[in-house]
PDB file of N, CA and C in Angstrom:
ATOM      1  N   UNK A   1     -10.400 -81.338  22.284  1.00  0.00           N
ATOM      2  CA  UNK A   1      -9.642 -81.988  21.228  1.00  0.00           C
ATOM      3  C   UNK A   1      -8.379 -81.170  20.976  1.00  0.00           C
ATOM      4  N   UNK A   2      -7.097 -81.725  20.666  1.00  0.00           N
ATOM      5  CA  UNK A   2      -5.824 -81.162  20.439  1.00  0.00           C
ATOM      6  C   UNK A   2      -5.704 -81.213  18.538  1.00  0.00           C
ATOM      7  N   UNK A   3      -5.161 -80.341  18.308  1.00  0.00           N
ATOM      8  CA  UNK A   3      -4.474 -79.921  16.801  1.00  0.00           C
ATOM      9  C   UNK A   3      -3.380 -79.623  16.751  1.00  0.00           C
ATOM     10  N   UNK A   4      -3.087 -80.172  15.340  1.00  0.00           N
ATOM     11  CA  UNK A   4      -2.142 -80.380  14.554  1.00  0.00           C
ATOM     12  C   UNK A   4      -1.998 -78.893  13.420  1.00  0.00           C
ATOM     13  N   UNK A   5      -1.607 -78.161  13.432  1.00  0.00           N
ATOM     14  CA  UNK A   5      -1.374 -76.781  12.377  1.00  0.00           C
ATOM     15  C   UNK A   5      -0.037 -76.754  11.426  1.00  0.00           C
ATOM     16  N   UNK A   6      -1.282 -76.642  10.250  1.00  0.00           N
ATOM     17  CA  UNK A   6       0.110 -76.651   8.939  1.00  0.00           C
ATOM     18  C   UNK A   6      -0.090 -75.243   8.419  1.00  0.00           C
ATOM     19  N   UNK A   7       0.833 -74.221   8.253  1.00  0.00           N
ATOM     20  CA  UNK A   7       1.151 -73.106   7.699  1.00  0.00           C
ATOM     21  C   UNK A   7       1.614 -73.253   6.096  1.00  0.00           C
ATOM     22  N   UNK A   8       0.971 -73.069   5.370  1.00  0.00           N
ATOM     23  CA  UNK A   8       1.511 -72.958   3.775  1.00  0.00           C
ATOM     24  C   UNK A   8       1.558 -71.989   3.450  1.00  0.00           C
ATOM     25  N   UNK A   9       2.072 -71.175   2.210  1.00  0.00           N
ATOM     26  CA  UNK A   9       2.566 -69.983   1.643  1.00  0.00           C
ATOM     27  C   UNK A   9       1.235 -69.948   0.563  1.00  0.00           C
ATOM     28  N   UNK A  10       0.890 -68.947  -0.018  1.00  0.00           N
ATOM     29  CA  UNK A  10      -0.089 -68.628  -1.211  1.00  0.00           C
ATOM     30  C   UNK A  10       0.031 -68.942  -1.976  1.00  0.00           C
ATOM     31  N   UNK A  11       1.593 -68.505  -2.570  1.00  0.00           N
ATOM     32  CA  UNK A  11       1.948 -69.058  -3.491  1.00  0.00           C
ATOM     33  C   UNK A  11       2.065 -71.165  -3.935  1.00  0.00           C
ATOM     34  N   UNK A  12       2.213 -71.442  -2.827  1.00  0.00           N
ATOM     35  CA  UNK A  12       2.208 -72.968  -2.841  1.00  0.00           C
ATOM     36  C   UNK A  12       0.848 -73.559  -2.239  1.00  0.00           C
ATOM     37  N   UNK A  13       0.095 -72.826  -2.116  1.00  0.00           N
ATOM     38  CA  UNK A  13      -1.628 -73.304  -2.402  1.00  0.00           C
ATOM     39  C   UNK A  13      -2.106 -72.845  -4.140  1.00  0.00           C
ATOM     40  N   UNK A  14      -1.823 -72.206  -4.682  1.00  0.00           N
ATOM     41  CA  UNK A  14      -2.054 -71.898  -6.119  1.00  0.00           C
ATOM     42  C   UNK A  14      -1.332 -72.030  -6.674  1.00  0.00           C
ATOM     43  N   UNK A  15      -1.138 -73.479  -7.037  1.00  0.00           N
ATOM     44  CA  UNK A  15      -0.393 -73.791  -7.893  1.00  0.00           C
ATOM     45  C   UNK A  15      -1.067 -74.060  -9.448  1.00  0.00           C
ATOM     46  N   UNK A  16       0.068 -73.409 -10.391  1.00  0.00           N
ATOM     47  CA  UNK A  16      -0.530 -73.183 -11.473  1.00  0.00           C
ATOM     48  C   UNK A  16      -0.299 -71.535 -11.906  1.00  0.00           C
ATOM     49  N   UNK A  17      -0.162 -70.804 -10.676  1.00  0.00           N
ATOM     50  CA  UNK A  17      -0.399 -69.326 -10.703  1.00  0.00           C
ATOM     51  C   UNK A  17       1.463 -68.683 -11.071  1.00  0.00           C
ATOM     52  N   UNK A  18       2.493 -69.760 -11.223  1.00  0.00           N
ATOM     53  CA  UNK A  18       3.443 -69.318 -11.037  1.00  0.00           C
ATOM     54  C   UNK A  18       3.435 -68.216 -12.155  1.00  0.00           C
ATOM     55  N   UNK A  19       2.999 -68.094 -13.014  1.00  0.00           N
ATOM     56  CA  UNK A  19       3.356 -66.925 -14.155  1.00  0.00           C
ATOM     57  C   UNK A  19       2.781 -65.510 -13.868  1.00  0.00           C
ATOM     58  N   UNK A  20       3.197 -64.595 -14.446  1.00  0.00           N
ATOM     59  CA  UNK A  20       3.073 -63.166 -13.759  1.00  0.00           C
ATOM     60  C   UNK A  20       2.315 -62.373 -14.654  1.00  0.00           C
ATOM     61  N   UNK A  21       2.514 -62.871 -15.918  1.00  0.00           N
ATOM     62  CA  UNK A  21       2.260 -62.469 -17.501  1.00  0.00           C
ATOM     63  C   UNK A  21       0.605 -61.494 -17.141  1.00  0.00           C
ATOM     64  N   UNK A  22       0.163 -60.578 -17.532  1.00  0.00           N
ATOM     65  CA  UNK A  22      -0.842 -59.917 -17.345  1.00  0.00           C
ATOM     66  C   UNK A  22      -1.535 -60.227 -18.776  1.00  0.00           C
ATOM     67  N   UNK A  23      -2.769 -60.581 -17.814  1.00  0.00           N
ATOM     68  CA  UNK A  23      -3.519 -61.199 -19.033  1.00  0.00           C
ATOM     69  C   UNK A  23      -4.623 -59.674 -20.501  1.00  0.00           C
ATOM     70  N   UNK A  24      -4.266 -60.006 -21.574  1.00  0.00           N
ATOM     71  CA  UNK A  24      -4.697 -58.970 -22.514  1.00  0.00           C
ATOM     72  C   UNK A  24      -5.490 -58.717 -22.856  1.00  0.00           C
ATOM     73  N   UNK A  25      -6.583 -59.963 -22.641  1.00  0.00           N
ATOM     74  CA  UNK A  25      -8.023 -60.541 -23.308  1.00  0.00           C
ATOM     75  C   UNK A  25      -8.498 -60.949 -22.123  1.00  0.00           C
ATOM     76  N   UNK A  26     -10.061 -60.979 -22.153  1.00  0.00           N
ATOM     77  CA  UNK A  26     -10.640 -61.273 -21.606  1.00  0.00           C
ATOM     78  C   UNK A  26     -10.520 -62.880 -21.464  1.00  0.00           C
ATOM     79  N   UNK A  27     -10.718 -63.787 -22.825  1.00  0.00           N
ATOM     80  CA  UNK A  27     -10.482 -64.822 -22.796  1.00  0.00           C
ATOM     81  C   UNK A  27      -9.244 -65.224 -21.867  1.00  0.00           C
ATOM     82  N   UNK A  28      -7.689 -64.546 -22.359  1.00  0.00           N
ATOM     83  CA  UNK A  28      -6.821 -65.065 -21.396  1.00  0.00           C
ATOM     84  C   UNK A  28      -6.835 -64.985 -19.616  1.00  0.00           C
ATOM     85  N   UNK A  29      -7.742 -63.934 -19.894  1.00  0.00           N
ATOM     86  CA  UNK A  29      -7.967 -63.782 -18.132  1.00  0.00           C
ATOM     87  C   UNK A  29      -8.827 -65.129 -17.416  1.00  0.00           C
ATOM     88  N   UNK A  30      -9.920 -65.803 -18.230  1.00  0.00           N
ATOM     89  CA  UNK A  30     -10.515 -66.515 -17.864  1.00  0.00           C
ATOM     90  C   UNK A  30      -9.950 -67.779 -18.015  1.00  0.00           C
ATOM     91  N   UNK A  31      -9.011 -68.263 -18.764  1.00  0.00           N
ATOM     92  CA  UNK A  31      -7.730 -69.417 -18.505  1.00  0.00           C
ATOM     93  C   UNK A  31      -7.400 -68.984 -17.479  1.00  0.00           C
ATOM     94  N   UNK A  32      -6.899 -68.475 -17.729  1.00  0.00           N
ATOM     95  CA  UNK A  32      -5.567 -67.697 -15.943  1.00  0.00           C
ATOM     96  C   UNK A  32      -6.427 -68.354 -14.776  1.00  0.00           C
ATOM     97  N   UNK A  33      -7.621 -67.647 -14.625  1.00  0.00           N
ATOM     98  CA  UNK A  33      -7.979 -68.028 -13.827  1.00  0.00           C
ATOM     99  C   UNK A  33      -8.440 -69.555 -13.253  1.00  0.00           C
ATOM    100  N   UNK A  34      -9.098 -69.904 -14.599  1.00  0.00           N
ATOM    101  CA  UNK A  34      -9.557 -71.159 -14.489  1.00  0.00           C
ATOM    102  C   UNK A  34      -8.054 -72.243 -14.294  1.00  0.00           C
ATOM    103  N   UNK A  35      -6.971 -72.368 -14.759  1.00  0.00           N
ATOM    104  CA  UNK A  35      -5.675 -72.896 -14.306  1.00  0.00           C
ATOM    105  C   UNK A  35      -5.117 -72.514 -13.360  1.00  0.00           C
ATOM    106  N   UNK A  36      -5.754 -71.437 -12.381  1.00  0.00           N
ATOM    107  CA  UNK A  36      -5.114 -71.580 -10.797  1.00  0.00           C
ATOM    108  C   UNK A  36      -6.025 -71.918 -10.270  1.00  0.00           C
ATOM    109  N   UNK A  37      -7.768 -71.596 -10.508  1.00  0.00           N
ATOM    110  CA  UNK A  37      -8.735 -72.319  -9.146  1.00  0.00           C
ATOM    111  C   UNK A  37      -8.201 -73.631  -9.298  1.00  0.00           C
ATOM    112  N   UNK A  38      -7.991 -74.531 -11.304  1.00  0.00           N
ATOM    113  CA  UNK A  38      -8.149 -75.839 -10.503  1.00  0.00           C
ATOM    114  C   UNK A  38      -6.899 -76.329  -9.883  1.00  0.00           C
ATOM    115  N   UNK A  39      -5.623 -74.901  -9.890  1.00  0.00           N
ATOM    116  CA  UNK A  39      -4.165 -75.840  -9.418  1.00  0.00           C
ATOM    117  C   UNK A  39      -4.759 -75.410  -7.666  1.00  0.00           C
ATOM    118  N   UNK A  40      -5.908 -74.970  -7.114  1.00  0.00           N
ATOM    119  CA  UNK A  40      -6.101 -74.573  -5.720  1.00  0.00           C
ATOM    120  C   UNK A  40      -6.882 -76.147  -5.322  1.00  0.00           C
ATOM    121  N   UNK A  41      -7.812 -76.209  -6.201  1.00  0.00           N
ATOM    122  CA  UNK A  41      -8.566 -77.080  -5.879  1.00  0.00           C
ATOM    123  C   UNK A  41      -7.932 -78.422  -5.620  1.00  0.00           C
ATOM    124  N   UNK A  42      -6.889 -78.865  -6.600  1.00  0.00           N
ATOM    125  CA  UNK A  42      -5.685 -80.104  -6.593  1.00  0.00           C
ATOM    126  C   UNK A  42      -5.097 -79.774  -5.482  1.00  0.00           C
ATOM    127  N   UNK A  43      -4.418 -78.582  -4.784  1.00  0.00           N
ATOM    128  CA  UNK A  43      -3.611 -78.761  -3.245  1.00  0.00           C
ATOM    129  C   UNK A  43      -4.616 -78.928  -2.540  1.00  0.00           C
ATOM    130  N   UNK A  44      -6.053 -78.134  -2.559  1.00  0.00           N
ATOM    131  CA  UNK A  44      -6.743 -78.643  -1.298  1.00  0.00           C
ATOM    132  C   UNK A  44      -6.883 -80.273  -1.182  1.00  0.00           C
ATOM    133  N   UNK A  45      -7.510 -80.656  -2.429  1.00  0.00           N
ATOM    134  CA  UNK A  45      -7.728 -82.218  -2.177  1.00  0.00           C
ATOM    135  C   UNK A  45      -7.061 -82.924  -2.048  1.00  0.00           C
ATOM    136  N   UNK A  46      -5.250 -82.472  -2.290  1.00  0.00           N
ATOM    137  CA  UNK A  46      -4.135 -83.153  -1.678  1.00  0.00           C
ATOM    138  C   UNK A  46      -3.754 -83.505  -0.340  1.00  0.00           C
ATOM    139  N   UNK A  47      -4.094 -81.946   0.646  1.00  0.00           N
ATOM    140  CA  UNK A  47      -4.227 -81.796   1.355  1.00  0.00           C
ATOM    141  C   UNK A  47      -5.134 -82.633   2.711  1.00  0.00           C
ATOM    142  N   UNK A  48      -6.329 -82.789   1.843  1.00  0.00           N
ATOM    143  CA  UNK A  48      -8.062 -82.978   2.619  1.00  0.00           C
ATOM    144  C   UNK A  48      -7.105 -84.883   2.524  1.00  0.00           C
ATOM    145  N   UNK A  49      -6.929 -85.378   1.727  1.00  0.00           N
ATOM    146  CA  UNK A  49      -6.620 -86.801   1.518  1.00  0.00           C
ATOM    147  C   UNK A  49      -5.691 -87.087   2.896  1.00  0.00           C
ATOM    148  N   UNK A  50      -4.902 -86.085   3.160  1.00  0.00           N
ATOM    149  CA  UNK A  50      -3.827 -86.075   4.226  1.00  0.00           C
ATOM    150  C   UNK A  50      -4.816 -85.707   5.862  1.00  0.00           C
ATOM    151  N   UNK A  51      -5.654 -85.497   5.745  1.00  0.00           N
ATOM    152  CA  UNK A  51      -7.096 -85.143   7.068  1.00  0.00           C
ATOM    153  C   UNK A  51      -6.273 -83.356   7.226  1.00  0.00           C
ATOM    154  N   UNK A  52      -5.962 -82.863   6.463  1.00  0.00           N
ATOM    155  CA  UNK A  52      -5.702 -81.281   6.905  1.00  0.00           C
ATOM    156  C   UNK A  52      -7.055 -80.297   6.114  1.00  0.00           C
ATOM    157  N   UNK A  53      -7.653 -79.672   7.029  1.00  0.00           N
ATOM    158  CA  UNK A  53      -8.638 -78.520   6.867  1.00  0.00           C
ATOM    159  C   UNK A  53      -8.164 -77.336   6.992  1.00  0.00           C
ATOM    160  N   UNK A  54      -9.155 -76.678   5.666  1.00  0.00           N
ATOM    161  CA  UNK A  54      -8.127 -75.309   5.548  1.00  0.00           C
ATOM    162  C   UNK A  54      -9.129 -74.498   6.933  1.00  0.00           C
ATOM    163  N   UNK A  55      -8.853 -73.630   7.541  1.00  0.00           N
ATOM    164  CA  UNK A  55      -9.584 -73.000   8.669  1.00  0.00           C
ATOM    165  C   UNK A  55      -9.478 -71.229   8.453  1.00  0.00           C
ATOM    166  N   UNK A  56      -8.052 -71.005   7.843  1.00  0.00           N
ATOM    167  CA  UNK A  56      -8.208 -69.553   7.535  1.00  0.00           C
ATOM    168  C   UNK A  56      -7.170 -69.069   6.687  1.00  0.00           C
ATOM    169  N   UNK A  57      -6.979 -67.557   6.412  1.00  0.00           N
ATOM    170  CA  UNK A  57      -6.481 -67.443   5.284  1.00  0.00           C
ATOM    171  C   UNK A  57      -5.744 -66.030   6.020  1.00  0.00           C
ATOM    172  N   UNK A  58      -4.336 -65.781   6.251  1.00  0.00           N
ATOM    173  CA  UNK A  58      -3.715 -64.981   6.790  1.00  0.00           C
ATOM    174  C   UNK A  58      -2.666 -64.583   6.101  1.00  0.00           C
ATOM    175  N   UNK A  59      -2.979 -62.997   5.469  1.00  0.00           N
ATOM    176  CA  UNK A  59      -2.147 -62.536   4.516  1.00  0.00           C
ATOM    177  C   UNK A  59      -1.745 -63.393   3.676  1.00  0.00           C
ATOM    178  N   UNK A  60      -0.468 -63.541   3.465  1.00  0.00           N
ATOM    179  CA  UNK A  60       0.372 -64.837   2.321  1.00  0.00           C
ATOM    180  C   UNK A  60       0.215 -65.718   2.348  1.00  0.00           C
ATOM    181  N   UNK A  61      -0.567 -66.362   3.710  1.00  0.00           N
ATOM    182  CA  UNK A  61      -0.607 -67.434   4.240  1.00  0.00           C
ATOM    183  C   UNK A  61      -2.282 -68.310   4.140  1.00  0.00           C
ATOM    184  N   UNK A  62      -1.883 -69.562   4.327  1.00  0.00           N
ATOM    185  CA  UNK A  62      -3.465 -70.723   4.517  1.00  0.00           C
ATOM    186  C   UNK A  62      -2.801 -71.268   5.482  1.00  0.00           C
ATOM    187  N   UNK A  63      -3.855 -71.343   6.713  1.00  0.00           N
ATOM    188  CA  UNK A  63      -3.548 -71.835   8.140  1.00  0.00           C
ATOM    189  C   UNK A  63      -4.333 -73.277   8.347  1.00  0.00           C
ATOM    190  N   UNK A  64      -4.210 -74.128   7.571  1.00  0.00           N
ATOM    191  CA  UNK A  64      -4.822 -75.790   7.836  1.00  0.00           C
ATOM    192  C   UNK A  64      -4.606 -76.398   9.584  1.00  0.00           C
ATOM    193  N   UNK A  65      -5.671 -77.187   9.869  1.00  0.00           N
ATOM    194  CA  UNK A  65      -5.404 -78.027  10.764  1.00  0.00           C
ATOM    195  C   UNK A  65      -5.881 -79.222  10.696  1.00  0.00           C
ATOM    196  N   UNK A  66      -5.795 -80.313  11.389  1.00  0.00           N
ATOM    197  CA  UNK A  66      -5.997 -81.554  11.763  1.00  0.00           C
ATOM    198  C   UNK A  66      -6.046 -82.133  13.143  1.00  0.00           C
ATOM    199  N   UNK A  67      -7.135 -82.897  13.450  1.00  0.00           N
ATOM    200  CA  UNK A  67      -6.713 -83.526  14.986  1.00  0.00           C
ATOM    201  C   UNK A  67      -5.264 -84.081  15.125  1.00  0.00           C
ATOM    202  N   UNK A  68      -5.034 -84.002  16.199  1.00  0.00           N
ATOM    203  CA  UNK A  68      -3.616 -84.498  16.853  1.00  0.00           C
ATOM    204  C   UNK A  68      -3.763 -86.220  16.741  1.00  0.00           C
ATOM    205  N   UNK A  69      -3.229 -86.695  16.460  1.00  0.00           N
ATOM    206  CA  UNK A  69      -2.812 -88.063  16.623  1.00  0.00           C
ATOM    207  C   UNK A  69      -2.661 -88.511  18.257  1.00  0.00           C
TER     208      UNK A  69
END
């Protein structure tokens, strides 16, 4: 079988994560977090809708593929 490879940045798989702000509380840490798994979870299933599988995770990077057309 032939593939199709999409390279995305980290930053544009966690979306949601754009703020830098260091969290003070425990509570704020557990927003933080919980508003980037689900901005991860929204690109994957953006993604998965499009037939791209994430396959690995390289430095900055998420290495998706798909069968070739």
């Amino acid at each position: 079988m032939k593939w199709d490879y999409k390279v995305i940045s980290i930053d544009k798989l966690f979306q949601g994560g754009e703020d830098h702000d260091i969290a003070v509380s425990k509570d704020a840490a557990m927003a933080r977090r919980s508003k980037v798994g689900h901005g991860l979870e929204n690109t994957l299933n953006e993604l998965g809708e499009e037939s791209w599988e994430l396959v690995a995770l390289a430095g900055d990077f998420g290495i998706f593929k798909k069968p070739k057309n």
